[in-house]
Protein backbone atom coordinates (compact mmCIF):
# COMPACT_ATOMS: atom_id res chain seq x y z
CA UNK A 1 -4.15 -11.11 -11.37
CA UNK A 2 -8.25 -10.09 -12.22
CA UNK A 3 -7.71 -8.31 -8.35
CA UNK A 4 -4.86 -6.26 -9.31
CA UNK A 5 -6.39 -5.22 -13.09
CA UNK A 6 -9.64 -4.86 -11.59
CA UNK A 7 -7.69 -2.27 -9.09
CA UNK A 8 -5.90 -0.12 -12.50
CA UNK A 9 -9.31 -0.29 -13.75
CA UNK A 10 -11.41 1.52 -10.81
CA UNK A 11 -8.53 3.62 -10.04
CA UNK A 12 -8.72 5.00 -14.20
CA UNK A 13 -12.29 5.66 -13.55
CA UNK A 14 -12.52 7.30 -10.39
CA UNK A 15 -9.35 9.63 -10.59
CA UNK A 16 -10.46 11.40 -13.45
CA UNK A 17 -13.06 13.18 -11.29
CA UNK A 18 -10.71 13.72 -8.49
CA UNK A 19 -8.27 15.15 -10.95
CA UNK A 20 -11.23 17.83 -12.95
CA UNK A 21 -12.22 18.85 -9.46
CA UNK A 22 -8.30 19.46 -8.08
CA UNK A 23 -7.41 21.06 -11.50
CA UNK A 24 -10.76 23.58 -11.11
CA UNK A 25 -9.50 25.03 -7.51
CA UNK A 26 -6.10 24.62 -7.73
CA UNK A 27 -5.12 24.80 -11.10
CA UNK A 28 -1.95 22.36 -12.45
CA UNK A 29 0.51 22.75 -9.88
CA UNK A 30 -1.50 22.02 -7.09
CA UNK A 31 -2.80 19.40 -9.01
CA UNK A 32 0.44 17.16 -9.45
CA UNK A 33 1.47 18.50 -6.01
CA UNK A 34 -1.56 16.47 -4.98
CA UNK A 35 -0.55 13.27 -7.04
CA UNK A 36 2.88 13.85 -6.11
CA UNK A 37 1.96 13.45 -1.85
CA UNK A 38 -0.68 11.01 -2.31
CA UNK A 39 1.53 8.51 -4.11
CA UNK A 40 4.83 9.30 -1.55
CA UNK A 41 2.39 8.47 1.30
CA UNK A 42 0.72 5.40 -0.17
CA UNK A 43 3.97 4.59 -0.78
CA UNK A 44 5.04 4.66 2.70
CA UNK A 45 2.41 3.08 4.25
CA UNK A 46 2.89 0.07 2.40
CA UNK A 47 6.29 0.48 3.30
CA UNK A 48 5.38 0.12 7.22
CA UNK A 49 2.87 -2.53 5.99
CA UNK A 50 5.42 -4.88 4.84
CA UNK A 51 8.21 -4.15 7.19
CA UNK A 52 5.44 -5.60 9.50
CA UNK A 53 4.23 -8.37 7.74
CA UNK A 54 7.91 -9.39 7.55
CA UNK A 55 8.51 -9.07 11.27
CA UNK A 56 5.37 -10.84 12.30
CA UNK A 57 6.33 -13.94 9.52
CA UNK A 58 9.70 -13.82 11.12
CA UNK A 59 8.85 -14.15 14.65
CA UNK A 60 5.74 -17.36 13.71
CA UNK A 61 8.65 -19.26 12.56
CA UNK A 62 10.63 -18.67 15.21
CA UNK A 63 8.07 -19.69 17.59
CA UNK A 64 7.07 -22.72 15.69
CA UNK A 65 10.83 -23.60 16.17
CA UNK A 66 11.05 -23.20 19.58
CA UNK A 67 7.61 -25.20 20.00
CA UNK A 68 9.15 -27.76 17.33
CA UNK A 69 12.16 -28.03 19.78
CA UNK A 70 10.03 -28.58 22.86
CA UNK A 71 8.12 -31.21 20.77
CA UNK A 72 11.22 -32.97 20.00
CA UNK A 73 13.00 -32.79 23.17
């Protein structure tokens, strides 16, 4: 829980600068157009990331079954 509030914290004090420097070249649309593709591909990433995970937990318990199987037999 401290990890993940830690996280909201840094990421409140660091995008602030990101944001003033964006919103002096681009100006507010490009701006949010910015926030607007950084999110969508964090957001997909961590898609892929736990599609992954999943697949890789999936296939450790399938080969503990088949060695748990061998054990037994």
């Amino acid at each position: 829980m401290g990890v993940i509030t830690a996280a909201y914290a840094f990421g409140a004090v660091i995008s602030p600068y990101g944001f003033e420097l964006e919103l002096s070249v681009g100006g507010f649309f490009l701006t949010l157009i910015t926030l607007g593709l950084t999110v969508y591909l964090v957001s997909i990433s961590k898609a892929f990331l736990i599609a992954h995970t999943r697949h890789n937990i999936v296939m450790l318990k399938l080969i503990s079954a088949a060695q748990a199987c061998r054990m037994a037999s």
